[in-house]
C-alpha atoms as a PDB file:
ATOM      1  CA  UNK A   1       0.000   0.000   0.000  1.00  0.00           C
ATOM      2  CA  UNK A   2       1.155   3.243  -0.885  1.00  0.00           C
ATOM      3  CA  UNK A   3       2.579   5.381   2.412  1.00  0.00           C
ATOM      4  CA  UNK A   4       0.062   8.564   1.821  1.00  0.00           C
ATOM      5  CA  UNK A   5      -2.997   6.339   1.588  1.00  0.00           C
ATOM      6  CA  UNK A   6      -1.301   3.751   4.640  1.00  0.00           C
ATOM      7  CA  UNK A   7      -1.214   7.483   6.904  1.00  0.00           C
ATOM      8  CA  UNK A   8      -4.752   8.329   5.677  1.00  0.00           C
ATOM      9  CA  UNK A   9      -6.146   4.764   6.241  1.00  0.00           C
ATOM     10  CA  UNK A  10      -4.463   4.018   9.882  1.00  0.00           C
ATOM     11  CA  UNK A  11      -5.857   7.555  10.623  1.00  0.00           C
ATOM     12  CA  UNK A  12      -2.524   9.461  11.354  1.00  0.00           C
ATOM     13  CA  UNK A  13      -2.763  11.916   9.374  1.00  0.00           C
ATOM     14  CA  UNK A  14      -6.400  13.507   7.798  1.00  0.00           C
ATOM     15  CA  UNK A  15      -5.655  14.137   4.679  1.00  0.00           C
ATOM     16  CA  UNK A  16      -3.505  12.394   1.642  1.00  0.00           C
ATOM     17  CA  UNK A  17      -2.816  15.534   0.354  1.00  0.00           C
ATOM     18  CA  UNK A  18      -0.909  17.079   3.275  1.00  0.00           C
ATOM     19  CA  UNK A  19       0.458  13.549   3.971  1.00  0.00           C
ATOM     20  CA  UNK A  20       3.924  13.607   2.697  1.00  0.00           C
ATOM     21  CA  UNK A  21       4.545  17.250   1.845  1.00  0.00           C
ATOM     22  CA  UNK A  22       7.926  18.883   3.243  1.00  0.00           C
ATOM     23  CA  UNK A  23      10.068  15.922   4.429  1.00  0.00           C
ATOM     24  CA  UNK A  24       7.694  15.742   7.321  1.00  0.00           C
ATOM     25  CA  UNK A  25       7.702  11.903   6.798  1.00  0.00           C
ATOM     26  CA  UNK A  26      10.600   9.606   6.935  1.00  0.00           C
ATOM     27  CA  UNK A  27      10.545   5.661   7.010  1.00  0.00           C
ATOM     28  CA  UNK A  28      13.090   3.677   8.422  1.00  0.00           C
ATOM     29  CA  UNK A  29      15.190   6.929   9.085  1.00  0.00           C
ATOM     30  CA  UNK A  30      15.068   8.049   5.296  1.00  0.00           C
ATOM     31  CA  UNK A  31      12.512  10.486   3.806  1.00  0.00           C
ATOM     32  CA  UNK A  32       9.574   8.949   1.904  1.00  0.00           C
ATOM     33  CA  UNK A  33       7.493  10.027  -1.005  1.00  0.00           C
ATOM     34  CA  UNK A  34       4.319   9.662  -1.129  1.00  0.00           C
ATOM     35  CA  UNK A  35       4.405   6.703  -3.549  1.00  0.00           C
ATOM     36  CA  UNK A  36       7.087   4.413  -1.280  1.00  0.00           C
ATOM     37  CA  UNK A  37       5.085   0.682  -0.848  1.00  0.00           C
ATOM     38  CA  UNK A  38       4.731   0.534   2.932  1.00  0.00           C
ATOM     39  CA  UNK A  39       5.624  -3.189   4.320  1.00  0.00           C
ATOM     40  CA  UNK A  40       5.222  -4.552   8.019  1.00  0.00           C
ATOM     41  CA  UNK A  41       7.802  -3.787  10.351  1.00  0.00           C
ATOM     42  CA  UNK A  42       8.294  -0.393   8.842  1.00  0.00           C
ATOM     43  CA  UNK A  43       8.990   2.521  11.653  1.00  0.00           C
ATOM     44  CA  UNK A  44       7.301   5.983  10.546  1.00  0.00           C
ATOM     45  CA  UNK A  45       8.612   9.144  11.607  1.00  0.00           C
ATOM     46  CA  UNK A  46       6.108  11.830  11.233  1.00  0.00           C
ATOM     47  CA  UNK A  47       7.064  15.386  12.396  1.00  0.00           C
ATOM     48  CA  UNK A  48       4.438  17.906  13.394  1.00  0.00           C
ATOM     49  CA  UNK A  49       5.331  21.355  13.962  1.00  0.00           C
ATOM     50  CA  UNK A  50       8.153  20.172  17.412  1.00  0.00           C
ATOM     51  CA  UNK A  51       6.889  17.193  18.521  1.00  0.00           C
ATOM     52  CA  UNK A  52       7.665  13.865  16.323  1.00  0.00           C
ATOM     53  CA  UNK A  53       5.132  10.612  16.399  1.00  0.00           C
ATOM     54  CA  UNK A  54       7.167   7.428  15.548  1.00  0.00           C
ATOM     55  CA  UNK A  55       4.501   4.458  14.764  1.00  0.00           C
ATOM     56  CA  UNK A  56       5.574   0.911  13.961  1.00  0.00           C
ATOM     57  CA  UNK A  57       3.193  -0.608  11.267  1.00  0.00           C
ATOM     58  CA  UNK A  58       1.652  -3.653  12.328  1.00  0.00           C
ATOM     59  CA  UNK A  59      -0.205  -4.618   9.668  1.00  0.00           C
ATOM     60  CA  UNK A  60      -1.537  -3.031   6.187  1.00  0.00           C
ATOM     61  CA  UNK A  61      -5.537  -3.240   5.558  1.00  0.00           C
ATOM     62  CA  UNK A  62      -6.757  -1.622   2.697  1.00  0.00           C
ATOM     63  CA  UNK A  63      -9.870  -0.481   4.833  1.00  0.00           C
ATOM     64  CA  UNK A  64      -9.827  -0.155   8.335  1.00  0.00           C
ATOM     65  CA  UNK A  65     -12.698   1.260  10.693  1.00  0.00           C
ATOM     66  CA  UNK A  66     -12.578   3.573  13.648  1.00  0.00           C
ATOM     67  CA  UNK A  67     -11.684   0.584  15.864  1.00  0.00           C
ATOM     68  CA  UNK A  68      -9.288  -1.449  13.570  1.00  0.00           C
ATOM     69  CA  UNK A  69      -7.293   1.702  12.315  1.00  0.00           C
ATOM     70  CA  UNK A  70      -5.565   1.700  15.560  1.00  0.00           C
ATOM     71  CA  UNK A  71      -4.437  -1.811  15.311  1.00  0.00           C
ATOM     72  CA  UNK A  72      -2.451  -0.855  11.598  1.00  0.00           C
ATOM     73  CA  UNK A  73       0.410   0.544  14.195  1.00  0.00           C
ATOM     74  CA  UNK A  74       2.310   0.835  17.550  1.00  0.00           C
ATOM     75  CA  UNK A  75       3.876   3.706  18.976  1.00  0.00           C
ATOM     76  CA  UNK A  76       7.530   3.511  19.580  1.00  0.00           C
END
């Protein structure tokens, strides 16, 4: 699954769009585009504004609900 639409689906980010503009992401300590094929065991960085979330992904679901989405991940 592609990262933007992994963010949007595990419900870390809101919005595809703003999902992987200005090197806020990185995977596995390297920057990602938006297009990178997210696998499990992946850690994602995601910096906003000072404060930095670091997930682990857990599994990839094209679909997830409200409950499931935060199953996709663990915080490190």
């Amino acid at each position: 699954m592609r990262l933007d639409k992994y963010l949007k689906v595990s419900r870390l980010i809101k919005r595809r769009t703003v999902a992987c503009d200005n090197e806020r992401v990185t995977v596995n300590g390297r920057t990602a585009r938006a297009s990178y094929e997210v696998k499990e065991g992946d850690v994602i960085a995601i910096r906003f504004g000072e404060r930095t979330l670091t997930v682990e992904v857990l599994s990839v679901k094209e679909s997830a609900g409200k409950a499931d989405a935060a199953a996709m991940y663990r915080e490190v």
